[in-house]
N, C-alpha and C. Protein backbone atom coordinates (compact mmCIF):
# COMPACT_ATOMS: atom_id res chain seq x y z
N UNK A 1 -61.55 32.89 41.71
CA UNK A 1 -60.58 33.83 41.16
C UNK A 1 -60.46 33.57 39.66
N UNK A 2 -60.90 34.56 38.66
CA UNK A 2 -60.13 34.40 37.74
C UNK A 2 -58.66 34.09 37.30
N UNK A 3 -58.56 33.49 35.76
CA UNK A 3 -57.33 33.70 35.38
C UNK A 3 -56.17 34.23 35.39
N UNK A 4 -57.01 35.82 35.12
CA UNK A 4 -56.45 36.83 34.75
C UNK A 4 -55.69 37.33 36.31
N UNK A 5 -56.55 36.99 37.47
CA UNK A 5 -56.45 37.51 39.23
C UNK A 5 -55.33 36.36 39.17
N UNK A 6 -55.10 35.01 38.80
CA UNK A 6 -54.45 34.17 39.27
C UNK A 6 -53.22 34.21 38.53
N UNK A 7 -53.20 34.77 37.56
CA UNK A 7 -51.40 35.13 36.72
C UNK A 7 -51.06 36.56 37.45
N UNK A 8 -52.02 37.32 37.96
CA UNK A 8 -51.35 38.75 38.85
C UNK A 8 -50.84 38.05 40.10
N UNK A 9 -51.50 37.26 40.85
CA UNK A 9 -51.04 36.67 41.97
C UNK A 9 -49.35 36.08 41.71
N UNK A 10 -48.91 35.20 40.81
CA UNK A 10 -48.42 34.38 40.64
C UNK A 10 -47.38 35.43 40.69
N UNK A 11 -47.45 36.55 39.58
CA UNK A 11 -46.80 37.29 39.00
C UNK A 11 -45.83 38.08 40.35
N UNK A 12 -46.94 38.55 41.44
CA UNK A 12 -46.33 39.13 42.67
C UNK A 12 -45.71 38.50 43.49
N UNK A 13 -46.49 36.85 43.72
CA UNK A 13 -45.64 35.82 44.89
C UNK A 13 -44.11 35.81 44.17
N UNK A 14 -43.99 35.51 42.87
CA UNK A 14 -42.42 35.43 42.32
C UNK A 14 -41.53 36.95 42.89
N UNK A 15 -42.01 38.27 42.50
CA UNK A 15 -41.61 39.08 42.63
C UNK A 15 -41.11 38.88 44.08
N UNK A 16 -41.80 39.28 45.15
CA UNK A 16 -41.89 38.96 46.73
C UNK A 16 -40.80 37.88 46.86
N UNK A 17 -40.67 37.26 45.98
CA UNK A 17 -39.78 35.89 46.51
C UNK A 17 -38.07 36.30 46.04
N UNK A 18 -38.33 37.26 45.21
CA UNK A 18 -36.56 37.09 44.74
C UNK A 18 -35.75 37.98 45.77
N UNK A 19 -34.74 37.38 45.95
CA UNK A 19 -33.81 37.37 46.89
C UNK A 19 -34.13 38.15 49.11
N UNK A 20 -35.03 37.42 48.89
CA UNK A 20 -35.37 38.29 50.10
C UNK A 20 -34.69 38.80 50.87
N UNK A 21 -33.61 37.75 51.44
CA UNK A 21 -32.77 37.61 52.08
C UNK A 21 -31.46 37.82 52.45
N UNK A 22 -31.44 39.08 51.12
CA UNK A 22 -29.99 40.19 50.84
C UNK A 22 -30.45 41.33 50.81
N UNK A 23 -28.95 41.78 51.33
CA UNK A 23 -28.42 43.05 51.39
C UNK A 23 -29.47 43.94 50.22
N UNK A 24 -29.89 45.31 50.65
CA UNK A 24 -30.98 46.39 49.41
C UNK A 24 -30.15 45.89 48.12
N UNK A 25 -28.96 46.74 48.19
CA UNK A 25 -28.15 46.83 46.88
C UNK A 25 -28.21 45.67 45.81
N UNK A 26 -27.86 44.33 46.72
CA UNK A 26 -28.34 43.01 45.59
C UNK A 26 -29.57 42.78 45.58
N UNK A 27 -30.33 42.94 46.11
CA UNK A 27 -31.24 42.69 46.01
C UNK A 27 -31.83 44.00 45.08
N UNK A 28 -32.21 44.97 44.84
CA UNK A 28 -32.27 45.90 44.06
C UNK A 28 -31.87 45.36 42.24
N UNK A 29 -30.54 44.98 42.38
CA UNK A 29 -29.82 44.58 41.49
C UNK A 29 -30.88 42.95 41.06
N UNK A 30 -31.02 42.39 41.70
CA UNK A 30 -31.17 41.20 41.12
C UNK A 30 -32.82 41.32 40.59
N UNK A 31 -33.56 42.46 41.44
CA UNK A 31 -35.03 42.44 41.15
C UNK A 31 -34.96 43.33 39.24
N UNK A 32 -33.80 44.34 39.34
CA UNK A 32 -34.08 44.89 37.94
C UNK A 32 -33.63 43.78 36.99
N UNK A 33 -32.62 42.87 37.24
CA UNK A 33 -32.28 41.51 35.90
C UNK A 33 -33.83 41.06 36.34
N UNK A 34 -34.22 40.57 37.24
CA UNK A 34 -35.88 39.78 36.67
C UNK A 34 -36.63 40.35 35.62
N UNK A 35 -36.88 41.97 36.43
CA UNK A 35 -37.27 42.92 35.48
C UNK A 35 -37.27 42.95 34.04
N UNK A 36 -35.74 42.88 33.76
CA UNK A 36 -35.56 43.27 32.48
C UNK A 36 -36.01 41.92 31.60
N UNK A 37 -35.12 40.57 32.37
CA UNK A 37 -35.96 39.30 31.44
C UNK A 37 -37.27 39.06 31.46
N UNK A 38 -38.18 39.64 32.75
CA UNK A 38 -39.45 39.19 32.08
C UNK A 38 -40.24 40.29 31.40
N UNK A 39 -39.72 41.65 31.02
CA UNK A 39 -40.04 42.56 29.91
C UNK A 39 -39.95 41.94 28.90
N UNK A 40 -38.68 41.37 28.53
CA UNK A 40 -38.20 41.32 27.59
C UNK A 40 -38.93 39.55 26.69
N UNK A 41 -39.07 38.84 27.70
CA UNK A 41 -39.94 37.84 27.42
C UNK A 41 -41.65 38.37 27.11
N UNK A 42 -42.52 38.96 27.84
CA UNK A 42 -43.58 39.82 27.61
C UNK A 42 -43.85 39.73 26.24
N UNK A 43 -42.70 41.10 26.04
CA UNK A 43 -42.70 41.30 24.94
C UNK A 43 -42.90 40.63 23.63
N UNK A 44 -41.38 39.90 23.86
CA UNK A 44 -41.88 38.35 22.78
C UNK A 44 -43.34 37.62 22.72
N UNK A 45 -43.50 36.97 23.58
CA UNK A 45 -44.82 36.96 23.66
C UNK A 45 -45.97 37.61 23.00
N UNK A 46 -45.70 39.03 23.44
CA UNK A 46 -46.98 39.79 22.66
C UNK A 46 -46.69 39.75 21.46
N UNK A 47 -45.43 40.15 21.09
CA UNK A 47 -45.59 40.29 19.27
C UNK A 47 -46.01 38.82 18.70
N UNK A 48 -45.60 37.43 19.65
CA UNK A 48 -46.06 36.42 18.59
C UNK A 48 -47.15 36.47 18.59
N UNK A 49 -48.54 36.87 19.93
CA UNK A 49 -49.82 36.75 19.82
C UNK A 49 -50.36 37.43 18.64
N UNK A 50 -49.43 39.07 18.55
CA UNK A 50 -50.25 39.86 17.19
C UNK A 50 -49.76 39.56 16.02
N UNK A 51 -48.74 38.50 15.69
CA UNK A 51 -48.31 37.89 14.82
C UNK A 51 -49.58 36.67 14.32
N UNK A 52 -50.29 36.40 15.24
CA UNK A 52 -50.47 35.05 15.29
C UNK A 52 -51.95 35.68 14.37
N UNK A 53 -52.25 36.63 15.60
CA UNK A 53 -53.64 37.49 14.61
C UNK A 53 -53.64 37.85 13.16
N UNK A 54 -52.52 38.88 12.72
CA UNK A 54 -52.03 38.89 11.43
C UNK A 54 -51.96 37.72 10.33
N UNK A 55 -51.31 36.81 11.22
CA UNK A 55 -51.21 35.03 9.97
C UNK A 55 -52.84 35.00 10.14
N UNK A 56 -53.89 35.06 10.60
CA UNK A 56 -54.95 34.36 11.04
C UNK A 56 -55.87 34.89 10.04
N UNK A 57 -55.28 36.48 9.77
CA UNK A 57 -56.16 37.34 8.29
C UNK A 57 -56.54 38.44 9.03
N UNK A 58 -56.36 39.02 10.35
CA UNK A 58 -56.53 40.36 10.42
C UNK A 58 -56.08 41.49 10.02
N UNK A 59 -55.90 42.70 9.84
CA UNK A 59 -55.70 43.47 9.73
C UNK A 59 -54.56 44.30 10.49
N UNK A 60 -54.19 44.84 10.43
CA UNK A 60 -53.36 45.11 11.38
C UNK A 60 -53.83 46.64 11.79
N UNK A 61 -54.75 47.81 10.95
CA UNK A 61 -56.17 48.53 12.18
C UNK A 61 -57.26 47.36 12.84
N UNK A 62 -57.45 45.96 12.46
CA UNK A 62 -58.60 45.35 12.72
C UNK A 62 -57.78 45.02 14.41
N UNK A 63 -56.49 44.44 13.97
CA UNK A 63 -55.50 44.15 15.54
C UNK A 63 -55.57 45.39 16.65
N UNK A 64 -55.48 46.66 15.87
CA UNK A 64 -55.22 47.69 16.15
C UNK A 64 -56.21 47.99 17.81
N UNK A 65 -57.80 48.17 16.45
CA UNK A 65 -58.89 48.10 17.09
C UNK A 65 -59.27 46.78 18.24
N UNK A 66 -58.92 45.60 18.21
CA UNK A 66 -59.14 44.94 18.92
C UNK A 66 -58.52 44.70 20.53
N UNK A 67 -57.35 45.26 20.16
CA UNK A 67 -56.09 45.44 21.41
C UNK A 67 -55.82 46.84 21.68
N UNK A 68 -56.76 48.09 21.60
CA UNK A 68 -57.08 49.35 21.65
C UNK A 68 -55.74 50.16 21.85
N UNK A 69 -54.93 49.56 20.30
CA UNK A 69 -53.98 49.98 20.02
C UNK A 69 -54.11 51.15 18.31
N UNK A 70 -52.98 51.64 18.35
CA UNK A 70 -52.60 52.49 16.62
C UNK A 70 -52.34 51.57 15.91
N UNK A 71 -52.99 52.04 14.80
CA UNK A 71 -52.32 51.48 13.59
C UNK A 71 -50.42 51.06 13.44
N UNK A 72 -50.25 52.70 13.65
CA UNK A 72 -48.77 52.31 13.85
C UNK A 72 -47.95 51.94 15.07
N UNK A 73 -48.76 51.39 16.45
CA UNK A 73 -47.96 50.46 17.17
C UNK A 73 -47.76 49.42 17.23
N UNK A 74 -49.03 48.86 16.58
CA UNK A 74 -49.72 47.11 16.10
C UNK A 74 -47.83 47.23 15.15
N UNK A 75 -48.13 47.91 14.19
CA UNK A 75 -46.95 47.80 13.66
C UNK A 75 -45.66 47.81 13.63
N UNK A 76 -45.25 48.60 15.15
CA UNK A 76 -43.78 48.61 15.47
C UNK A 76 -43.80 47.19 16.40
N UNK A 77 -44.68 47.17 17.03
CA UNK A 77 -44.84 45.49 17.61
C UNK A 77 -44.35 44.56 16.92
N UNK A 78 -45.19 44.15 15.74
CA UNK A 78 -44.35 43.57 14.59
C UNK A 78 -43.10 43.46 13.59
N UNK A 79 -42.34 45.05 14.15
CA UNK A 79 -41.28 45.27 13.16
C UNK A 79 -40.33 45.01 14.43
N UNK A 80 -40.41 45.16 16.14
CA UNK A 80 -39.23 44.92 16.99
C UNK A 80 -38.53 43.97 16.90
N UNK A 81 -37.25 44.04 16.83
CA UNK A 81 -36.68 43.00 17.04
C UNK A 81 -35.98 42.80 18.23
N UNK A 82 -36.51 41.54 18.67
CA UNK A 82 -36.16 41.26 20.11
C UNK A 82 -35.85 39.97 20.44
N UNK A 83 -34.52 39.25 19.38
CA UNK A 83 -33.83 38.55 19.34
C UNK A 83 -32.82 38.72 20.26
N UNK A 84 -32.25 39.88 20.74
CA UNK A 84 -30.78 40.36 21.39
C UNK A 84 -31.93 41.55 22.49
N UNK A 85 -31.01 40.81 24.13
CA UNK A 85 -31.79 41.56 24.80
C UNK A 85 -31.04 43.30 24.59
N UNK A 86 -32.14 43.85 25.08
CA UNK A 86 -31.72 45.45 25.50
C UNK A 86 -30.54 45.55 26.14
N UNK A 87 -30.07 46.64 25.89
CA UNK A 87 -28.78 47.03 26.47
C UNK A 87 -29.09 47.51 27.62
N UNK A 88 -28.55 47.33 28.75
CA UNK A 88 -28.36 47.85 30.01
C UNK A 88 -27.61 49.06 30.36
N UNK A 89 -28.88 49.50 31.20
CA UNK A 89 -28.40 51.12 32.29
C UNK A 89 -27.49 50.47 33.05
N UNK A 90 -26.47 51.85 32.90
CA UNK A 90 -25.48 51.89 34.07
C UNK A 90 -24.18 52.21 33.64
C-alpha cells in the first residue's frame, strides 16, 4: 500500500470511529466539529507547504503550475488567514 492509500485509510478508520455509539443527532453533531477542525487544520497545512515553496524561490504561477492550481488561488492560499477558526452554521 502506498502512502498516499495509507493516510486515506487512516483518514476513514478515524472518521468510522467517532462517536459510534450515539444517538444520529450527536453523533451528526460531533462528526461536523471533526469536520470543521480537520478542514481547518488541512488547510493550515497547505498554505505552510505553498509557503514553504515560495521561501524556497518559486514562483507563485511556477506553484501554480506545479499544484494544477491559478495564479490567483496559489495566492489567496497565501493571503488566508486562518489563525481564528471559521464561524459556525447554525
Amino acid at each position: 500500500m502506498n502512502d498516499q492509500s495509507e493516510e486515506v485509510r487512516r483518514v476513514r478508520d478515524a472518521i468510522a470511529a467517532v462517536a459510534v455509539d450515539t444517538p444520529p443527532a450527536e453523533r451528526a453533531r460531533r462528526l461536523d466539529a471533526a469536520m470543521d477542525a480537520a478542514t481547518l487544520e488541512w488547510r493550515r497545512r497547505r498554505q505552510e507547504a505553498v509557503q514553504e515553496m515560495k521561501d524556497g524561490g518559486m514562483t507563485l504561477r511556477e506553484i501554480g503550475k506545479e499544484l494544477s492550481l491559478s495564479f490567483g488561488r496559489v495566492r489567496q492560499i497565501l493571503a488566508e488567514d486562518l489563525s481564528q477558526p471559521e464561524a459556525q452554521d447554525g
